[in-house]
N, C-alpha and C. Protein backbone atom coordinates (compact mmCIF):
# COMPACT_ATOMS: atom_id res chain seq x y z
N UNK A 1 0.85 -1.17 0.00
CA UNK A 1 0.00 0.00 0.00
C UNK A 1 0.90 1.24 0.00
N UNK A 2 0.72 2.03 -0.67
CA UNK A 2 1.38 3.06 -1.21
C UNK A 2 0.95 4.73 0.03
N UNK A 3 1.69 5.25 0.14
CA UNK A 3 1.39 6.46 0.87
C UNK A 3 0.71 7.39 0.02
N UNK A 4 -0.20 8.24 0.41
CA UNK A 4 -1.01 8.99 -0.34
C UNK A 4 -0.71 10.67 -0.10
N UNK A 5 0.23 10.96 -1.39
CA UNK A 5 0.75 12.15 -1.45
C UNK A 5 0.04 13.30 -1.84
N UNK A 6 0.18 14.35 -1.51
CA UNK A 6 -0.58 15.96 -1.47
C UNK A 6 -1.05 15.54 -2.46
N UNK A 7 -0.55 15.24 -4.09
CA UNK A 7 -0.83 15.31 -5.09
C UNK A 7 -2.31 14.65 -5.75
N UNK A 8 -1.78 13.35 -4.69
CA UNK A 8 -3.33 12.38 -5.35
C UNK A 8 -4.39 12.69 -4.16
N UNK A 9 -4.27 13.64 -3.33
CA UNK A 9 -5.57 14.43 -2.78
C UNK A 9 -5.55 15.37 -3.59
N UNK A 10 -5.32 16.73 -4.31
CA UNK A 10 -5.39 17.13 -5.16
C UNK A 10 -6.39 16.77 -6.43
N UNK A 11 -5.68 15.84 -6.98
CA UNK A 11 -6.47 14.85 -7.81
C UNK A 11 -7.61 14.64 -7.63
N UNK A 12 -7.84 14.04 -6.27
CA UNK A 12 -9.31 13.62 -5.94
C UNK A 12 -10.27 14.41 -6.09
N UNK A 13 -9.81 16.01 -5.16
CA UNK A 13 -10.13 17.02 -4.90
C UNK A 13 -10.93 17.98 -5.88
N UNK A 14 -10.03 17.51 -7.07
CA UNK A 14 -10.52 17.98 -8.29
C UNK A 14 -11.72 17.37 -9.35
N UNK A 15 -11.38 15.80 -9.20
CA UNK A 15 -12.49 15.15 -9.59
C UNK A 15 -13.58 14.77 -8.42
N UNK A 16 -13.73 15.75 -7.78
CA UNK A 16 -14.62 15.17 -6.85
C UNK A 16 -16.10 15.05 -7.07
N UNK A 17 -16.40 15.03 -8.66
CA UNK A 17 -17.49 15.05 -9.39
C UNK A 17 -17.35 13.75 -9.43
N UNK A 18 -16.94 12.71 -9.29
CA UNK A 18 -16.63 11.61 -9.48
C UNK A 18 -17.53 10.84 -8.01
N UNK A 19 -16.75 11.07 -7.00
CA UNK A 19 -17.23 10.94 -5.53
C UNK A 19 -18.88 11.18 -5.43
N UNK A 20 -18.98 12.47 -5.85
CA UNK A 20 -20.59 12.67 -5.96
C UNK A 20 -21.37 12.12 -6.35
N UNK A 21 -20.67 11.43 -7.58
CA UNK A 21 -21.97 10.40 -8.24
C UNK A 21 -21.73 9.30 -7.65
N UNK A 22 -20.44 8.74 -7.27
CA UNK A 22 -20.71 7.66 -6.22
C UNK A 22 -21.89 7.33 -5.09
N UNK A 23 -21.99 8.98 -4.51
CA UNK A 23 -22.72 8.70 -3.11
C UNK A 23 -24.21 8.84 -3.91
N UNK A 24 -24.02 9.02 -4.77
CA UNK A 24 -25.92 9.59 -5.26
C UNK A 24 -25.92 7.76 -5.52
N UNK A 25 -25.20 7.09 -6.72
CA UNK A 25 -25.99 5.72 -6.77
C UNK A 25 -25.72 4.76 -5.60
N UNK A 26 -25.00 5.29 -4.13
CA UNK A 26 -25.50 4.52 -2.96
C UNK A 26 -26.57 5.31 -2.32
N UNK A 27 -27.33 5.93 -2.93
CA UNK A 27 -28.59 6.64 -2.27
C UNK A 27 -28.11 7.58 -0.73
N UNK A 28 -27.20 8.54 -1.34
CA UNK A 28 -26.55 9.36 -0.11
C UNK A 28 -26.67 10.34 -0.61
N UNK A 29 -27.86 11.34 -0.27
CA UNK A 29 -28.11 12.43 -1.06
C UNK A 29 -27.80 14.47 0.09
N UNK A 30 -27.36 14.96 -1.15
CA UNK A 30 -26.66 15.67 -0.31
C UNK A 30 -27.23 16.64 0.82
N UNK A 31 -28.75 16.61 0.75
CA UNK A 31 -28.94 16.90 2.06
C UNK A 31 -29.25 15.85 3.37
N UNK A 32 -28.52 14.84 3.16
CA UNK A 32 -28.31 13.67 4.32
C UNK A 32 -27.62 14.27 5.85
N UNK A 33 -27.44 13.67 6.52
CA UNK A 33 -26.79 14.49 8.08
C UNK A 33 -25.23 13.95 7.95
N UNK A 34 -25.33 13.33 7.00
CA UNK A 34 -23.66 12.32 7.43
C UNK A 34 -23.15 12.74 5.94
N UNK A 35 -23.57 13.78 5.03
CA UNK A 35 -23.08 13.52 3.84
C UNK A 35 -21.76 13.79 3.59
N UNK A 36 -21.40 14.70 4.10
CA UNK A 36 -19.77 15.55 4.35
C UNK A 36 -18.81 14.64 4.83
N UNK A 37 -19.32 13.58 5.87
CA UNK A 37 -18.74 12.81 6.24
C UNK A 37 -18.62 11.64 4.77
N UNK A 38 -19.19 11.13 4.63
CA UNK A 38 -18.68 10.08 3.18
C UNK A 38 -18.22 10.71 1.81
N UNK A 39 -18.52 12.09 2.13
CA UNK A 39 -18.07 12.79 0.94
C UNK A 39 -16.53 12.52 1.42
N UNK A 40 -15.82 13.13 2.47
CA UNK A 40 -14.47 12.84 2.74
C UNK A 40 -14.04 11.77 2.56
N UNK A 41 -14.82 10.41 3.13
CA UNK A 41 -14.15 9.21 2.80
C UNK A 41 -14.02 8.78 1.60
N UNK A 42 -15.10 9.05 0.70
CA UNK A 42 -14.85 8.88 -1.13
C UNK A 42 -13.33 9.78 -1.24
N UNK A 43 -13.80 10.79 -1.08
CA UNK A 43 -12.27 11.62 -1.65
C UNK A 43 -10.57 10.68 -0.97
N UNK A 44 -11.19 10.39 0.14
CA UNK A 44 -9.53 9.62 0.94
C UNK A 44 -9.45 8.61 -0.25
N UNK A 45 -10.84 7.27 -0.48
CA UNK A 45 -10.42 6.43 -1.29
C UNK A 45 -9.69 6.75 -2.65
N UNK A 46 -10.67 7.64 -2.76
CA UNK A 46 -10.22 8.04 -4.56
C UNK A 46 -8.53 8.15 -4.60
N UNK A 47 -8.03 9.04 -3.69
CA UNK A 47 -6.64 9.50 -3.45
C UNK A 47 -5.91 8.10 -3.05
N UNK A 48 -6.13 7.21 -2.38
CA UNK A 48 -5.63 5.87 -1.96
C UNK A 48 -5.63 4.88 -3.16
N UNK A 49 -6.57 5.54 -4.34
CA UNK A 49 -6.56 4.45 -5.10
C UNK A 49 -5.69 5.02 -6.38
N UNK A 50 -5.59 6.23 -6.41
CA UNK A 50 -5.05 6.83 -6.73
C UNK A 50 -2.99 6.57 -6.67
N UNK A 51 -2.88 6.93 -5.41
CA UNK A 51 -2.04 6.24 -5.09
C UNK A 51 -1.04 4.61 -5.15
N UNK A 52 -2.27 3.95 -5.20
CA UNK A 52 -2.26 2.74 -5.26
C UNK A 52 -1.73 1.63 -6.68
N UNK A 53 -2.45 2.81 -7.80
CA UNK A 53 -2.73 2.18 -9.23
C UNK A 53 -2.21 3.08 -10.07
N UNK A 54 -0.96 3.61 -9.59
CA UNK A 54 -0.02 4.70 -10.56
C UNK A 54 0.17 3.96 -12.03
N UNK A 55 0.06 2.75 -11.93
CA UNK A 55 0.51 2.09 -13.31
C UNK A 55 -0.50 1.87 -14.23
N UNK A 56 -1.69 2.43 -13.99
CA UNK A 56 -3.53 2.09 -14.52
C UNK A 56 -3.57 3.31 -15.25
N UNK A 57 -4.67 3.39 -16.62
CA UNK A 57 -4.60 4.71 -17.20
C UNK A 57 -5.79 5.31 -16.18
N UNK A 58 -5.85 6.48 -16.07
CA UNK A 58 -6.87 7.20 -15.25
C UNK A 58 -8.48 6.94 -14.92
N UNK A 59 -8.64 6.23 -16.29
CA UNK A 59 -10.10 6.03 -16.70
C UNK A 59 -10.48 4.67 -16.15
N UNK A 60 -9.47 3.65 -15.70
CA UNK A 60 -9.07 2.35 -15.37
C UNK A 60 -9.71 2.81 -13.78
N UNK A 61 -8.91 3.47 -13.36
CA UNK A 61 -8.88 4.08 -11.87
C UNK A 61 -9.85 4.73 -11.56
N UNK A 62 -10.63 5.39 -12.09
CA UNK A 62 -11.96 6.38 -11.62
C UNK A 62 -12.78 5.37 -11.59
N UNK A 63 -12.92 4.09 -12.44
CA UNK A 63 -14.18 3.16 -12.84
C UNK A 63 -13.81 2.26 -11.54
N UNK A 64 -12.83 2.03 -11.34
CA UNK A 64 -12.66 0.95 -10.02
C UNK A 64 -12.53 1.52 -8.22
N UNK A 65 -12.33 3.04 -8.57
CA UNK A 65 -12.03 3.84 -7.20
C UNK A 65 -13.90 4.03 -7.28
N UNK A 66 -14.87 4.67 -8.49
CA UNK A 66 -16.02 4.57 -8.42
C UNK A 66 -17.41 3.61 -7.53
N UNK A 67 -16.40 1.88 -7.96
CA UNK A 67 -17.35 0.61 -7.66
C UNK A 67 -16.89 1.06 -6.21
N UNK A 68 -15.32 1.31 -5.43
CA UNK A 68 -14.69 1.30 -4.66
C UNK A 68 -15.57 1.94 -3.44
N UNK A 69 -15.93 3.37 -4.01
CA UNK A 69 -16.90 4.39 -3.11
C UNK A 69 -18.32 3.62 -3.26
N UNK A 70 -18.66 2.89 -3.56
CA UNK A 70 -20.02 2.85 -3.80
C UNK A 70 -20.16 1.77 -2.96
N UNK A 71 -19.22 0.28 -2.59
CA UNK A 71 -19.01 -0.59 -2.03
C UNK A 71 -19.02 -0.07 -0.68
N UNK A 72 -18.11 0.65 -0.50
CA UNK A 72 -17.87 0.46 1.19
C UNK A 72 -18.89 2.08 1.48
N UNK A 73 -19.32 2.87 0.91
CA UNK A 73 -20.37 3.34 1.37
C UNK A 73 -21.57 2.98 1.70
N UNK A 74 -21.83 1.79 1.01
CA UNK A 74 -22.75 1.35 0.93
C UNK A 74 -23.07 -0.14 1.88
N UNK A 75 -21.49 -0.50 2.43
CA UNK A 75 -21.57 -1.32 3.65
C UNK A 75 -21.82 -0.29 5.06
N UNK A 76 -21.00 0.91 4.94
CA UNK A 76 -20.86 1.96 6.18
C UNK A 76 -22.76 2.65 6.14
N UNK A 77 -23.35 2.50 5.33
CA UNK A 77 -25.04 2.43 5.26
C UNK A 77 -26.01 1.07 5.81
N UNK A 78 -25.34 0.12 5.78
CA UNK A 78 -25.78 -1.22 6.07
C UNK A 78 -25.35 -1.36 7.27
N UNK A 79 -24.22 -1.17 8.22
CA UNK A 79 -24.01 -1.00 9.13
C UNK A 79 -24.73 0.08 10.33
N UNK A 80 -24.93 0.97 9.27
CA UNK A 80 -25.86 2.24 10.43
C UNK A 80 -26.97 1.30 10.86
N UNK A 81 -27.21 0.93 9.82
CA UNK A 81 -28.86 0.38 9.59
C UNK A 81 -29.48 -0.43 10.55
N UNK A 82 -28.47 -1.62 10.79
CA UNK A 82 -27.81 -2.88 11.50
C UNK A 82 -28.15 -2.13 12.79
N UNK A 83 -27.22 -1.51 13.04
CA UNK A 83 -27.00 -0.82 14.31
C UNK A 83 -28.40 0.14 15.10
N UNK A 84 -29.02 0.29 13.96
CA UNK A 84 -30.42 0.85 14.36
C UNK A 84 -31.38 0.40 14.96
N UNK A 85 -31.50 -0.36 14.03
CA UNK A 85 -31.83 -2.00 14.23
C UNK A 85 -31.89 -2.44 15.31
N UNK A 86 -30.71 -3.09 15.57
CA UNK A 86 -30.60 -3.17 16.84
C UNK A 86 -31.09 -3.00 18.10
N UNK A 87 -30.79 -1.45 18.04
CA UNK A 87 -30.76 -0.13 19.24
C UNK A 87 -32.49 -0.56 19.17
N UNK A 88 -33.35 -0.60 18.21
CA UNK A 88 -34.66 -0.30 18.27
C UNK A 88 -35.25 -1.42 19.07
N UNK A 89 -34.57 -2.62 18.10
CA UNK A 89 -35.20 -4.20 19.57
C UNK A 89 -34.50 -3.55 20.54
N UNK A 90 -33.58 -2.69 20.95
CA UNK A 90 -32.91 -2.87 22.74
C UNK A 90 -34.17 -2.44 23.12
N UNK A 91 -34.77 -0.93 22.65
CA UNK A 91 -35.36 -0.28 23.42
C UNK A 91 -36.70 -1.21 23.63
N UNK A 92 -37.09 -1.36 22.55
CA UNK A 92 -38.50 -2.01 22.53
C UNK A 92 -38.47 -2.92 23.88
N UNK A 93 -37.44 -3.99 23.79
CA UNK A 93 -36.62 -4.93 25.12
C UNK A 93 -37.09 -4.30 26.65
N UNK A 94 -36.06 -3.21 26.56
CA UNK A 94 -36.22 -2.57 27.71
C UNK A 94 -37.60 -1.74 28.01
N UNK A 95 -38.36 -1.67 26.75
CA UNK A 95 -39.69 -0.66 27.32
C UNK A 95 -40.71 -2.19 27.65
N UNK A 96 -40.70 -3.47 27.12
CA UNK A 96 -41.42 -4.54 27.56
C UNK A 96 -40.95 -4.73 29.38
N UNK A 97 -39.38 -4.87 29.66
CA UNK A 97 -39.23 -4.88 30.89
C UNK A 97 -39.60 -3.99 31.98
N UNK A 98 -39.80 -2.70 31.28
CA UNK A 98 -40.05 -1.71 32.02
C UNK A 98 -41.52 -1.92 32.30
N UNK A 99 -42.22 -1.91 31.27
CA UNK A 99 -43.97 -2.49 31.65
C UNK A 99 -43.84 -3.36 32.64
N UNK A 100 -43.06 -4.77 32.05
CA UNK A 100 -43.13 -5.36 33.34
C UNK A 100 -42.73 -5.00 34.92
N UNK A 101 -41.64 -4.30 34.92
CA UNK A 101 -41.70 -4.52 36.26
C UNK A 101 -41.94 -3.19 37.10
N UNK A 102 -42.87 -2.37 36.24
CA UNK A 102 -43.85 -1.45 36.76
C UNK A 102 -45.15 -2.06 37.69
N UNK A 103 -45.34 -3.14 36.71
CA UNK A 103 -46.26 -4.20 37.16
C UNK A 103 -46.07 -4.43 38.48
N UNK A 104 -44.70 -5.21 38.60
CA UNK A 104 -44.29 -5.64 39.70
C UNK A 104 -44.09 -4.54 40.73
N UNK A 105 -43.55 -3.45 40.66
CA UNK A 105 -43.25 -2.05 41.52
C UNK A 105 -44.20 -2.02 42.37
N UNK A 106 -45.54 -2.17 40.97
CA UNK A 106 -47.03 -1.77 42.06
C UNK A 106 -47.29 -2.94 43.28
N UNK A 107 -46.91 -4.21 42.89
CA UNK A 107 -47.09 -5.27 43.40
C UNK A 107 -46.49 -4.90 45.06
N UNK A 108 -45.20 -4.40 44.95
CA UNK A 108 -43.89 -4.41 45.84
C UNK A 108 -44.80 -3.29 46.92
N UNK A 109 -45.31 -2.02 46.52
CA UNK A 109 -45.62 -1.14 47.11
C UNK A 109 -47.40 -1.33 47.71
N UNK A 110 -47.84 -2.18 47.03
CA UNK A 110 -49.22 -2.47 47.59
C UNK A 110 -48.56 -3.20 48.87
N UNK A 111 -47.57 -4.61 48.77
CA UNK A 111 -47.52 -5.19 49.66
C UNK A 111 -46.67 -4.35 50.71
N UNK A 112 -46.02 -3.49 50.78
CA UNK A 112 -45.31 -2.52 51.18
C UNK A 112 -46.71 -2.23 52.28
N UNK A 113 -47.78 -1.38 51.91
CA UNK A 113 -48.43 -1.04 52.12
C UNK A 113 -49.18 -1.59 53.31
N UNK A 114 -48.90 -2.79 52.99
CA UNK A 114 -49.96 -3.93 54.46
C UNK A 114 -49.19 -4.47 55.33
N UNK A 115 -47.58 -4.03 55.25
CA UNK A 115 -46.97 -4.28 56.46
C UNK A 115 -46.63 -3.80 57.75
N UNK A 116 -46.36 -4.23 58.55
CA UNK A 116 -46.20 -3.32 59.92
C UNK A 116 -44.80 -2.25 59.82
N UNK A 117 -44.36 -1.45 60.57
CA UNK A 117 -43.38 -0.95 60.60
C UNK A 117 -42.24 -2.09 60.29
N UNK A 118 -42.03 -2.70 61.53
CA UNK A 118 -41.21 -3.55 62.15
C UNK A 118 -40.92 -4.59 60.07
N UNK A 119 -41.82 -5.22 59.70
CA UNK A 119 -41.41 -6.23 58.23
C UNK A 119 -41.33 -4.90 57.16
N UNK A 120 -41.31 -3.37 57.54
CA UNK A 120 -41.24 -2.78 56.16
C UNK A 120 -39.97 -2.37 56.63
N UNK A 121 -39.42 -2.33 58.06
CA UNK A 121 -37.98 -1.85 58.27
C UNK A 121 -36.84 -3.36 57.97
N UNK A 122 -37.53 -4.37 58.02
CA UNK A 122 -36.52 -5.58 58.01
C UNK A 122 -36.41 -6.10 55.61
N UNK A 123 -37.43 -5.70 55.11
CA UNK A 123 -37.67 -5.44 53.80
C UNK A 123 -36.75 -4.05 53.07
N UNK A 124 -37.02 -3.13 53.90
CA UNK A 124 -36.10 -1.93 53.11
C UNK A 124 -34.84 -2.02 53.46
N UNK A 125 -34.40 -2.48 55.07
CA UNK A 125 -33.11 -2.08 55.36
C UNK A 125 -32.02 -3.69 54.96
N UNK A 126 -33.05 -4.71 55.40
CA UNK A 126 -32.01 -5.62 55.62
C UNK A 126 -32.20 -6.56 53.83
N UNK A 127 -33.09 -6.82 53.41
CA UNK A 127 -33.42 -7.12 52.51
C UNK A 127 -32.41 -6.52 50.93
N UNK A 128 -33.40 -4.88 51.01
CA UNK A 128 -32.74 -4.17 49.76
C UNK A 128 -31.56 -3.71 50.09
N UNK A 129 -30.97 -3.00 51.38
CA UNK A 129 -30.12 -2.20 51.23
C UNK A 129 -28.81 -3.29 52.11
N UNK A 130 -29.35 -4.23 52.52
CA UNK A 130 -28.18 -5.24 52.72
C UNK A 130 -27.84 -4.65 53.88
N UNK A 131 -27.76 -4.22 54.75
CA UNK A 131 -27.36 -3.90 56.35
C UNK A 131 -27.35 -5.25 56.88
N UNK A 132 -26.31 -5.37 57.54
CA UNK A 132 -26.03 -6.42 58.64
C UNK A 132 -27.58 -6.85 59.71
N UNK A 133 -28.05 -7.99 59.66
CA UNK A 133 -29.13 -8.56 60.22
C UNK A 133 -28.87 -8.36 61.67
N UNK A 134 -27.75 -8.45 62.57
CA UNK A 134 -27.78 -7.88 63.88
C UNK A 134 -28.00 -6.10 64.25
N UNK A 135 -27.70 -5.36 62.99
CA UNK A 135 -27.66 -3.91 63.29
C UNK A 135 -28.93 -3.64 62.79
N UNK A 136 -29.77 -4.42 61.98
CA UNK A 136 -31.40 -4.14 61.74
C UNK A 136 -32.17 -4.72 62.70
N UNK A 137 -31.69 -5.67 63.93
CA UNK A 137 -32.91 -6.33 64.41
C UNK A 137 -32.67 -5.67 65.96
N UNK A 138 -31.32 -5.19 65.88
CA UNK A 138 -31.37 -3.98 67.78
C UNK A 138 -32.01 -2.72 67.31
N UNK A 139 -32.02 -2.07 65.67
CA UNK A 139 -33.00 -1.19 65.33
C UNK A 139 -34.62 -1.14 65.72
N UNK A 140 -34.98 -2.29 65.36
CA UNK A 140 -36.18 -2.80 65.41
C UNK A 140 -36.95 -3.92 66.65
N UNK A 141 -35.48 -3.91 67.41
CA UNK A 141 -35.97 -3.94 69.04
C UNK A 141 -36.28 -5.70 68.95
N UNK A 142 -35.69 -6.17 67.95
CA UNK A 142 -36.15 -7.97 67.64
C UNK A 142 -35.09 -9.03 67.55
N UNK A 143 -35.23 -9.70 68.16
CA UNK A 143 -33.98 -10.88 68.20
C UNK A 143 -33.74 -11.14 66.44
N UNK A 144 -32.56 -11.47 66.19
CA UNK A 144 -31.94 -11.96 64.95
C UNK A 144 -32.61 -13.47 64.84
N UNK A 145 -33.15 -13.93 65.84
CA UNK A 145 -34.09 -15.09 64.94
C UNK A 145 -34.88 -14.84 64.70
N UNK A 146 -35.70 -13.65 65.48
CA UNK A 146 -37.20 -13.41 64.59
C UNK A 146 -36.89 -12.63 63.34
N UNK A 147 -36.26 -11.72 63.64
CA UNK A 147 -35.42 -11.03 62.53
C UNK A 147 -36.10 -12.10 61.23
N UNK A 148 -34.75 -13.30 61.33
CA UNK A 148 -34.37 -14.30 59.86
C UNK A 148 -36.14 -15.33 60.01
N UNK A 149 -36.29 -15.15 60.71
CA UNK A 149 -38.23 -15.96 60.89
C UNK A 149 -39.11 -14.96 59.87
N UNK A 150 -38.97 -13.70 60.06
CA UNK A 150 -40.12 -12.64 59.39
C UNK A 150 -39.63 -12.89 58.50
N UNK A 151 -38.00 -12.25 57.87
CA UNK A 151 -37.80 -12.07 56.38
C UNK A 151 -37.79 -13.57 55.81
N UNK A 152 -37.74 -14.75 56.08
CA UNK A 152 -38.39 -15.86 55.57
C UNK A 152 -39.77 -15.76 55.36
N UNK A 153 -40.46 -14.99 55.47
CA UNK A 153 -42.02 -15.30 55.31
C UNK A 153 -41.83 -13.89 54.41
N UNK A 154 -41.02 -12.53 54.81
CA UNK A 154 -41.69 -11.25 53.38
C UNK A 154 -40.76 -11.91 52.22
N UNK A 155 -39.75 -12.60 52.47
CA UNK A 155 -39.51 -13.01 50.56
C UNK A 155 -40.53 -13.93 50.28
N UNK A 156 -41.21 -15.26 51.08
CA UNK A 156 -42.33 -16.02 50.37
C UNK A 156 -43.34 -14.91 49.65
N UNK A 157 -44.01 -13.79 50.67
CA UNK A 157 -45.08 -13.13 50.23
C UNK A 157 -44.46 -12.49 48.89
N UNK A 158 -43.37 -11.81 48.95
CA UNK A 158 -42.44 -11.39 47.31
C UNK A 158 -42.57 -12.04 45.90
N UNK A 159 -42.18 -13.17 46.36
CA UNK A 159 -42.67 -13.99 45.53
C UNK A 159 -43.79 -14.08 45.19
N UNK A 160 -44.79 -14.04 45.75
CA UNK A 160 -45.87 -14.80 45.38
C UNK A 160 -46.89 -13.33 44.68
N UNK A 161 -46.12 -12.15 44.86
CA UNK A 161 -46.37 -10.66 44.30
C UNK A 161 -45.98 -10.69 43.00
N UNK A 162 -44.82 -10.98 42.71
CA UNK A 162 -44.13 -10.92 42.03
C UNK A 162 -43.53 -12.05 40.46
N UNK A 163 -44.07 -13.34 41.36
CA UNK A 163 -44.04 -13.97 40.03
C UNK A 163 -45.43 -14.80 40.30
């Protein structure tokens, strides 16, 4: 691979009527948001191919630097696409999980709702936020066996909210 001298940017620079019709028959039209951007990369190729095929008559080189821009513009379009794609099942993904476990939220906070102090302090503190089961149950004035007795019975009720 050959280094690509001032000259064969120049070149490009100049036929960059060439580039243009590239991006028009990969359907890249120039009021696109990214057009400036593949407009540059046609011009790099052109100059790379340029570079590349010093021994080709010119007309050899525009017709193959041409297929050249039209190829990999037209993968770097298939790739957005892909990638859109994608992104669109994530969200869709994440807006189904989100329904769901809105569902469940309500579930968590109804049952929230019907507990005493004492199983909504052993549920928020020792449960979700993981605090040590001896420093939640001298909080709550309760031996560490009733302590591990209640939260055996609010994860059954969790469950049974929840799935």
């Amino acid at each position: 691979m050959n280094e690509i001298k001032p000259e064969h940017l120049e070149a490009a620079w100049k036929n960059q009527r060439l580039v243009h019709g590239a991006l028009k028959v990969a359907h890249v039209h120039c009021y696109s948001q990214n057009y400036e951007d593949y407009l540059h990369e046609g011009l790099i190729l052109y100059a790379e191919m340029l570079a590349n095929n010093e021994d080709k008559s010119q007309e050899e080189i525009d017709k193959l630097s041409f297929r050249k821009i039209v190829w990999r513009t037209t993968d770097q379009l298939r790739k957005v696409q892909r990638d859109t794609e994608r992104q669109d099942s994530d969200d869709q993904l994440l807006f189904q999980g989100y329904a769901e476990n809105s569902d469940r939220l309500i579930g968590i906070k109804e049952l929230l709702a019907q507990l005493d102090k004492v199983d909504q302090q052993i549920l928020l503190e020792e449960i979700i936020a993981n605090r040590p089961q001896k420093q939640v149950a001298a909080e709550a004035g309760i031996t560490v066996r009733t302590l591990t007795r209640r939260k055996k019975k609010l994860l059954n009720q969790l469950r049974e909210k929840l799935f």
